[in-house]
Protein backbone atom coordinates (compact mmCIF):
# COMPACT_ATOMS: atom_id res chain seq x y z
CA UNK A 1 0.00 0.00 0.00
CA UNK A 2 2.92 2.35 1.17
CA UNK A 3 4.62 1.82 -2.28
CA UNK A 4 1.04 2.98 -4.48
CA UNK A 5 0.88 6.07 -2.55
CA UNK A 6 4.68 6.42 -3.31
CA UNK A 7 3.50 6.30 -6.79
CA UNK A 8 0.91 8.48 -6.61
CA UNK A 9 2.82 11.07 -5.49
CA UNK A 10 6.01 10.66 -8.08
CA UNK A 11 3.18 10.90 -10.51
CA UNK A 12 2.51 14.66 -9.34
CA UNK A 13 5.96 16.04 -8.79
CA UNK A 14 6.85 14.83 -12.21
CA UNK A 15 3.84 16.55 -13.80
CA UNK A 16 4.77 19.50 -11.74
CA UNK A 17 8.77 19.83 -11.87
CA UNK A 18 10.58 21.57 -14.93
CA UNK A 19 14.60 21.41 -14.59
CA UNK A 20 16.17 22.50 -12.25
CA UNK A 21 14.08 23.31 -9.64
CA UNK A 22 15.75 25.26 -6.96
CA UNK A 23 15.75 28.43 -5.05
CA UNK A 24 16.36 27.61 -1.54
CA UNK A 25 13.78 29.57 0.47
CA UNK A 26 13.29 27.59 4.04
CA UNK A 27 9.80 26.74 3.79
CA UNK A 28 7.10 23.77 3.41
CA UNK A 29 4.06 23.54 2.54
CA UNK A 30 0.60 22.76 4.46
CA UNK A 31 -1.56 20.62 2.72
CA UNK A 32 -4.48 21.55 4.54
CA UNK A 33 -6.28 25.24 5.46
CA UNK A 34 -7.29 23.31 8.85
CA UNK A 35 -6.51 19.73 9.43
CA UNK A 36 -10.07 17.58 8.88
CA UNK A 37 -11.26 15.74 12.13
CA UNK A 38 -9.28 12.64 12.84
CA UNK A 39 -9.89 9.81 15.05
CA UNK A 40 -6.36 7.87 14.42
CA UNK A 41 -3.14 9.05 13.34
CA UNK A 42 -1.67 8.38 10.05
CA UNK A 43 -0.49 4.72 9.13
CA UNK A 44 2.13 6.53 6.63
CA UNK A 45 3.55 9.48 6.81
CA UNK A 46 5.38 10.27 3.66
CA UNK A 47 7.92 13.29 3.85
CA UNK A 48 9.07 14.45 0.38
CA UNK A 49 11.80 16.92 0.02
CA UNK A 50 12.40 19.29 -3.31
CA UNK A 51 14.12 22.76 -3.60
CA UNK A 52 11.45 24.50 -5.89
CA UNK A 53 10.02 27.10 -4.02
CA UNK A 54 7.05 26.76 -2.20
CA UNK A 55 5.29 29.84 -3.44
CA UNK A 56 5.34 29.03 -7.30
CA UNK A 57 1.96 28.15 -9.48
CA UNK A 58 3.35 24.42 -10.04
CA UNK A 59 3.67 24.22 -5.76
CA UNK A 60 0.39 25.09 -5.05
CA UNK A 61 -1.39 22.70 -7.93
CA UNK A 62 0.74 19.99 -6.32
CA UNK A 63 -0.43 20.55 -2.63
CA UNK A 64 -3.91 20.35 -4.18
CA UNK A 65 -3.40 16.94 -6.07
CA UNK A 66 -1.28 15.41 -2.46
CA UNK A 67 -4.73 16.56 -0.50
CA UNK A 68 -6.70 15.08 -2.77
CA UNK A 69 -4.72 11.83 -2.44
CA UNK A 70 -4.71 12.25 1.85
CA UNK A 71 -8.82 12.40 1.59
CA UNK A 72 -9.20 9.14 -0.77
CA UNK A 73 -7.25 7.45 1.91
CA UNK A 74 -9.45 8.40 4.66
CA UNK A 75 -6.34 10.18 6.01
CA UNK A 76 -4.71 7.13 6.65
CA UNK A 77 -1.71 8.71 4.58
CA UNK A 78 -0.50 11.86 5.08
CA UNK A 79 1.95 13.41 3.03
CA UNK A 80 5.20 16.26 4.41
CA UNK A 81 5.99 18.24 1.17
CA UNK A 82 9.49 20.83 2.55
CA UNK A 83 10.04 22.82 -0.48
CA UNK A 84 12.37 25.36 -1.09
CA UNK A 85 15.21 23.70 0.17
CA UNK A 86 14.00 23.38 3.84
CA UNK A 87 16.21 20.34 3.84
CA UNK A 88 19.40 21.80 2.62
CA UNK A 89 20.81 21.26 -0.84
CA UNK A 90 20.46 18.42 -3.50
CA UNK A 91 23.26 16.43 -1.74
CA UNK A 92 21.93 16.83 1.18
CA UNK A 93 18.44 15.36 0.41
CA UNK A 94 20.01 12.53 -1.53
CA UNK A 95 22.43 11.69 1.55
CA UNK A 96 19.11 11.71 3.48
CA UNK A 97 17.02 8.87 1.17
CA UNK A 98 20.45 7.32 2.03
CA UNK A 99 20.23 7.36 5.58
CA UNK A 100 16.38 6.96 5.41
CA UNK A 101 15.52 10.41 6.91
CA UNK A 102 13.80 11.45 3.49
CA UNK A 103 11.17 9.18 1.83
CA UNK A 104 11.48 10.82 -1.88
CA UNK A 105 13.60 13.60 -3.15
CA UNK A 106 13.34 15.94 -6.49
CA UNK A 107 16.95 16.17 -8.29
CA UNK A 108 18.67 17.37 -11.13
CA UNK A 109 20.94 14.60 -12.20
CA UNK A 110 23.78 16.80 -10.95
CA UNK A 111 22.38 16.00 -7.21
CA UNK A 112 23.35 12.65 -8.19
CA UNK A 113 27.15 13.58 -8.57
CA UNK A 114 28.35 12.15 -5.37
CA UNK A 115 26.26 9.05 -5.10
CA UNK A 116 25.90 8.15 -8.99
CA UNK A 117 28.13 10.12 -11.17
CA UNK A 118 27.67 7.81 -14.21
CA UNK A 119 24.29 9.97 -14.49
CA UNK A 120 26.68 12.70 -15.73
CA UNK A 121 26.72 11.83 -19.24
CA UNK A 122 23.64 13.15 -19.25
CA UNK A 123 24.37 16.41 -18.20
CA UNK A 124 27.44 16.71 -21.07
CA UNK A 125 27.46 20.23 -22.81
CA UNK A 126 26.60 20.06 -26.64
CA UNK A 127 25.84 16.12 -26.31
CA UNK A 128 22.17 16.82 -26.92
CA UNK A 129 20.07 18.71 -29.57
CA UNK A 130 17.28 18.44 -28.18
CA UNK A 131 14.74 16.85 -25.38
CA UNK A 132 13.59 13.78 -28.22
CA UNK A 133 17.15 13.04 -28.05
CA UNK A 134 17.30 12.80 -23.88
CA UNK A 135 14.13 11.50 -24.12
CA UNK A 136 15.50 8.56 -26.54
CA UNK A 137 18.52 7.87 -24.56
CA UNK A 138 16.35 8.23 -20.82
CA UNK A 139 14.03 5.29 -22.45
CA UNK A 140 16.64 3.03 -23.59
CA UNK A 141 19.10 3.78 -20.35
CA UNK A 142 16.63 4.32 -17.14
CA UNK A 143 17.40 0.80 -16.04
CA UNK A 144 21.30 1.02 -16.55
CA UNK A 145 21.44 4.31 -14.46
CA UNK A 146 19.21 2.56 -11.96
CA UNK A 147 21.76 -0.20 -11.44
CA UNK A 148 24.49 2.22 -10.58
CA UNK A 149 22.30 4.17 -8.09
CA UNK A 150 21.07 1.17 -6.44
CA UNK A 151 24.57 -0.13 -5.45
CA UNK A 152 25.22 3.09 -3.95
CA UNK A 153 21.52 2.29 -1.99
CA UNK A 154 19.57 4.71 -4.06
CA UNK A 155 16.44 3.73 -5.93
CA UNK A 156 15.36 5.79 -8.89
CA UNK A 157 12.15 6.39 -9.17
CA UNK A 158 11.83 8.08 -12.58
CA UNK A 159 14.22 10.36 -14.96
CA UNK A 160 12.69 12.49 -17.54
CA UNK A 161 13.73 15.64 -19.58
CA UNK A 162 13.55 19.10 -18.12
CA UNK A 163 14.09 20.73 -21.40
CA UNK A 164 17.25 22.64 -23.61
CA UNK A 165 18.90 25.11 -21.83
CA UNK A 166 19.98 27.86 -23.73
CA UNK A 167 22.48 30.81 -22.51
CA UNK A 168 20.47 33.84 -20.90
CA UNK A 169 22.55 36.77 -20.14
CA UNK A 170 22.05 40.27 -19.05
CA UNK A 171 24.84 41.85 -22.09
CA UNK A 172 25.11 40.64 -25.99
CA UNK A 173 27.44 38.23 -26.32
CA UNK A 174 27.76 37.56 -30.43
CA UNK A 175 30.96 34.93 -30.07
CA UNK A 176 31.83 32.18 -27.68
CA UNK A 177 35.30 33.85 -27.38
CA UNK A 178 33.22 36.67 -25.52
CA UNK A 179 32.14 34.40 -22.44
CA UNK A 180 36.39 34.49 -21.69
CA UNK A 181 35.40 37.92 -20.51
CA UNK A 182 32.00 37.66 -18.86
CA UNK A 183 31.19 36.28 -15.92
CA UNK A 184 29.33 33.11 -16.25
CA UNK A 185 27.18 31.31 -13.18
CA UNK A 186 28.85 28.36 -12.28
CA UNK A 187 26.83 25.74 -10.01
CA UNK A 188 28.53 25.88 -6.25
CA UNK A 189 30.06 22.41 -5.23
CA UNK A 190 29.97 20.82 -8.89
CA UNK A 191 32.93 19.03 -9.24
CA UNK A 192 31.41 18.29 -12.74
CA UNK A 193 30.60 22.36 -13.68
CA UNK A 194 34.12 23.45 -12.21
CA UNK A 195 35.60 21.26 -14.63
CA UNK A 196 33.83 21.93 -17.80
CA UNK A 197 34.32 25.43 -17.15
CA UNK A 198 37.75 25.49 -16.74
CA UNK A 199 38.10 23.44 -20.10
CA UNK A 200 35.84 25.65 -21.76
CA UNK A 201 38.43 28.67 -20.54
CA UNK A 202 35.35 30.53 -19.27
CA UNK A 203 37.89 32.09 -16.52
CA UNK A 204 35.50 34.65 -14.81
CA UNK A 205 33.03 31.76 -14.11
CA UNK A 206 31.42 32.77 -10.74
CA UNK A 207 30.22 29.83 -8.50
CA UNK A 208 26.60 30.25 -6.66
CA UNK A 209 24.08 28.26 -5.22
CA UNK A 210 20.77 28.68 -6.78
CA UNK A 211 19.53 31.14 -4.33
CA UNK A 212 22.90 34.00 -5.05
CA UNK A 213 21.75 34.00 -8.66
CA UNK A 214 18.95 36.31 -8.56
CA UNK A 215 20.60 38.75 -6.52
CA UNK A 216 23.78 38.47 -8.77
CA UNK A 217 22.60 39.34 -11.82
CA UNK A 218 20.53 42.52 -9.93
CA UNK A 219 24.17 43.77 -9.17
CA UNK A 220 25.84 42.51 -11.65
CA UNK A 221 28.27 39.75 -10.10
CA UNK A 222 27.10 37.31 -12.61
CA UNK A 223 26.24 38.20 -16.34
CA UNK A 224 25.41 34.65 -17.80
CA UNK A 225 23.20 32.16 -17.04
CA UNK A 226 21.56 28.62 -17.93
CA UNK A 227 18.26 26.52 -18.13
CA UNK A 228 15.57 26.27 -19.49
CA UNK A 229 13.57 29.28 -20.30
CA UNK A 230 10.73 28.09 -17.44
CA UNK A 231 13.26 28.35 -14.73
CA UNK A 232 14.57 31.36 -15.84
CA UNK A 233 10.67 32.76 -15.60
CA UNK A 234 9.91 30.81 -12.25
CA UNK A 235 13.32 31.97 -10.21
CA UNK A 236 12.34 34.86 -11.02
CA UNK A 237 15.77 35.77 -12.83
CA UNK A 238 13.70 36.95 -16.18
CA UNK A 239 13.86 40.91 -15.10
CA UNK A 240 17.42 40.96 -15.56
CA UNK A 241 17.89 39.21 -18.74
CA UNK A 242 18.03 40.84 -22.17
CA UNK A 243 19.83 38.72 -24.42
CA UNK A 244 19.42 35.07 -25.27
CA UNK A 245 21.68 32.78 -27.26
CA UNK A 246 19.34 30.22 -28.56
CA UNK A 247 21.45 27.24 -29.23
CA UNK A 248 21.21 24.96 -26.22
CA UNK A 249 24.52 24.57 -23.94
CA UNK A 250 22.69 20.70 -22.38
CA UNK A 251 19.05 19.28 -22.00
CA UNK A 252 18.14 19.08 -18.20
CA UNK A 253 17.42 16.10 -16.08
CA UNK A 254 15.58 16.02 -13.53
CA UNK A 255 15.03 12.35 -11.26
CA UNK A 256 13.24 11.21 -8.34
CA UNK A 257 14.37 8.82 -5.62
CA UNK A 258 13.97 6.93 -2.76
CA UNK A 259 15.59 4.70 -0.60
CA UNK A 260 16.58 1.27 -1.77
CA UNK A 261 15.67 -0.66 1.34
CA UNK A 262 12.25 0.91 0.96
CA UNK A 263 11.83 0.00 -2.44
CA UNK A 264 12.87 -3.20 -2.26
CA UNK A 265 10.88 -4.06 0.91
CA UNK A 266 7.77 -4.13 -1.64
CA UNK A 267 6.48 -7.17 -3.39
CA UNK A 268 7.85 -7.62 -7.25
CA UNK A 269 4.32 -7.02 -8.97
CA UNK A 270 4.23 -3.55 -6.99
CA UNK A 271 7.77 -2.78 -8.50
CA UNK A 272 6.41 -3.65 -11.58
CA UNK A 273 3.90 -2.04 -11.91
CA UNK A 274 5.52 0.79 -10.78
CA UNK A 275 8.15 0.69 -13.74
CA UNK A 276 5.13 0.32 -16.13
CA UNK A 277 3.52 3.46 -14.52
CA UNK A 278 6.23 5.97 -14.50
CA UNK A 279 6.97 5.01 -18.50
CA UNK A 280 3.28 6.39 -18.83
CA UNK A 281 3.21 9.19 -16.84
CA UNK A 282 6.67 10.74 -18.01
CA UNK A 283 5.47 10.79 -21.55
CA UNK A 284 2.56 12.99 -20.06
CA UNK A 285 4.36 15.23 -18.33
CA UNK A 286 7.23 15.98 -21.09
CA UNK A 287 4.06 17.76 -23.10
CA UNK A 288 3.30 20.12 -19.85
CA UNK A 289 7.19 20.78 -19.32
CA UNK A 290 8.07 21.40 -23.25
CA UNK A 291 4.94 23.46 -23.25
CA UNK A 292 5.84 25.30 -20.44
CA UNK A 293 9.48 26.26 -21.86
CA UNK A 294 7.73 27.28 -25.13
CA UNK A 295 5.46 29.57 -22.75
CA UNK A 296 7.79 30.96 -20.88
CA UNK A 297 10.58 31.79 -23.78
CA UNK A 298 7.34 33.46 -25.76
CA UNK A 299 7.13 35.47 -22.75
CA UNK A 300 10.60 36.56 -22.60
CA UNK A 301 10.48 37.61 -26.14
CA UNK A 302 7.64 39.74 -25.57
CA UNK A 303 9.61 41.56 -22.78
CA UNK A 304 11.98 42.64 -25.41
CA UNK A 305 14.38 39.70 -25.07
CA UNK A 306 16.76 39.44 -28.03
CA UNK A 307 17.96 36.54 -29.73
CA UNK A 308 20.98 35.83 -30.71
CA UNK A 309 22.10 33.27 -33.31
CA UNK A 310 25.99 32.03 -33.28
CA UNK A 311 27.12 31.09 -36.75
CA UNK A 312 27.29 27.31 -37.80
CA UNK A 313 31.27 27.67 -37.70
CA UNK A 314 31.33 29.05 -33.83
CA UNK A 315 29.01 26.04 -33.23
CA UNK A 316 30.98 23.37 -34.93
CA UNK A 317 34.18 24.67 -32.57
CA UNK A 318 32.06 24.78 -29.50
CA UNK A 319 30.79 20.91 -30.25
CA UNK A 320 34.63 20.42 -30.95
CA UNK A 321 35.59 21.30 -27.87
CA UNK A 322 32.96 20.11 -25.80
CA UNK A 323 34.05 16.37 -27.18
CA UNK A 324 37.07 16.86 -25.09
CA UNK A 325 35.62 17.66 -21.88
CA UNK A 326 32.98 14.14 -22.29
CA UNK A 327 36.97 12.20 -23.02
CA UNK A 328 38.21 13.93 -19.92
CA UNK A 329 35.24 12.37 -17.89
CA UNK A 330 35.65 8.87 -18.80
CA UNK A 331 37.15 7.17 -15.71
CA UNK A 332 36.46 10.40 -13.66
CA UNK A 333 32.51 9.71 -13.56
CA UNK A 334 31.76 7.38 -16.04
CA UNK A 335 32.81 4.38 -18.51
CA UNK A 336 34.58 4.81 -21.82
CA UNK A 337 31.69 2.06 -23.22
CA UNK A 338 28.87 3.93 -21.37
CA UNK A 339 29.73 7.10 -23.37
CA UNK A 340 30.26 5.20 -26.73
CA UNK A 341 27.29 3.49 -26.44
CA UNK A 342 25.45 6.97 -25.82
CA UNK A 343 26.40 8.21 -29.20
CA UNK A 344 26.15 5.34 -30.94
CA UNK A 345 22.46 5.34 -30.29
CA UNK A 346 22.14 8.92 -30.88
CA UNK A 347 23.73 8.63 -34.53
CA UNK A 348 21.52 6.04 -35.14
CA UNK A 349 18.59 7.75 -33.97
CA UNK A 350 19.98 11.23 -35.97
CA UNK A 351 19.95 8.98 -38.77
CA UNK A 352 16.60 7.53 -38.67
CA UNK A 353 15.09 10.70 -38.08
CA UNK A 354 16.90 12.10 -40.76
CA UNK A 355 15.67 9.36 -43.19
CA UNK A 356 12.04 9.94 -41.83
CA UNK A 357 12.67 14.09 -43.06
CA UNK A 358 14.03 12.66 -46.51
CA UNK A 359 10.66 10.42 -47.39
């Protein structure tokens, strides 16, 4: 029973959770106005940790759908939602489903760095054109990054696409030799960022946690940004940027977990049938999230956001370079055969597609 509500409620936060969902403001959430009349406590109490904040549109939907869920169970369940990073940074929740102090946890696949960095390949810059190429690799991979986060005693729940994130920035920047000179966000405590960054030679990169960025770009600290354009609306970065360089840097990953114990405490037809549900629901939820980026980069544009378009040569050199940084990784976070296998598939699926535009 414990593991349908724990499906249930994966359900939600993957309709609800676009990349990179941070901003740590210490609050949670009440799922209740005033708590209904009760005659026994909870059987379950399930305590779910994410750093989105609290007070965003997607938040409040989700409380609705969790109470919802509470009164169909006569209360029996009752769920803990601490948003906004109540619980302390992505690491921190992770190490937490570790310990068993957390029952699920939001991530980017970055929050994964110390406990599954094989899930890194997925965060490569310039690897990805596009979420139907994630998307393709997530559906022929899920149960290979599983694996590695269940030896470490981490079950995942579900991975699915966030969207492209292009590079927002508060000044034009018409080259990549520009970002040299500009100073660049760089995620705080990424092993994985620090080093692309220094390959890249971006050597005024400034490292933040999600919650400096706002007030950086407001004074200027930082002058470049990434995600996907429904972040950038949501952290409520979008007043400071006026410039956008459309080709996307990586595709975002976002991926829920819990505890292996837990997991594997439940019967196999309840695992099962878990698997079979999250394949359904993810597809569902990439619509909301792509249509949400589309939404929200619309927006931008109507603000008086410019585009900017770096030629095909620029590109070529960037992609170049980036293939150097995923060589540097192998052995550091994942395997040479992992990463071959990765683009394999995706220049077979390139050329399928491409086959499909010829016809």
């Amino acid at each position: 029973m414990r593991m349908y509500y724990l499906l249930r409620i994966t359900f939600y936060l993957m309709v609800i959770l676009g990349l990179c969902f941070t901003l740590h403001v210490p609050i949670s959430i009440s799922l209740a106005e005033s708590p209904p009349p009760q005659t026994d406590e909870p059987q379950h109490i399930l305590r779910i940790g994410t750093i989105l904040p609290a007070d965003v549109s997607y938040m409040k939907y989700n409380a609705g759908e969790l109470r919802e869920v509470e009164e169909l169970t006569d209360h029996r369940v009752k769920f803990e939602l601490y948003a906004g990073g109540v619980l302390g940074d992505e690491p921190a929740m992770v190490k937490m489903v570790q310990e068993g102090k957390l029952d699920i946890a939001a991530v980017t696949a970055l929050g994964l760095e110390g406990v599954a960095p094989e899930t890194l390949v997925l965060s490569l810059p310039y690897l990805f054109r596009d979420e139907y190429e994630m998307e393709f690799i997530l559906e022929k991979y899920e149960s290979i990054f599983t694996g590695y986060a269940r030896e470490r005693g981490i079950e995942i729940l579900g991975l699915f696409t966030a969207g492209s994130s292009p590079m927002f920035s508060t000044v034009p920047i018409t080259s990549p030799e520009e970002l040299q000179n500009k100073k660049v966000m760089c995620i705080e405590k990424s092993q994985f960022f620090t080093e692309f960054f220094r390959s890249a030679r971006w050597q005024s990169s400034v490292p933040l946690s999600f919650a400096e960025v706002e007030p950086a770009l407001n004074s200027g600290k930082v002058e470049v940004v990434f995600g996907p354009p429904a972040m950038v609306v949501v952290m409520g970065w979008y007043p400071h940027i006026r410039y956008v360089v459309m080709e996307s840097v990586a595709v975002g990953t976002g991926v829920f977990i819990t505890n292996s114990d837990l997991y594997q405490s439940f019967p196999e037809e309840i695992r099962s049938t878990m698997t079979k549900f999250i394949r359904e629901i993810r597809k569902k939820s990439l619509k909301r999230l792509w249509r949400d980026n589309e939404i929200a980069m619309l927006g931008l544009m109507k603000r008086g956001v410019k585009i900017i378009r770096w030629s095909p040569k620029d590109m070529e050199k960037l992609r170049e370079d980036a293939k150097k940084f995923w060589d540097y990784g192998v052995g550091k976070w994942y395997s040479r055969k992992l990463l071959d296998d990765i683009l394999r598939d995706l220049e077979e699926y390139r050329a399928s597609k491409d086959r499909e535009g010829s016809r």
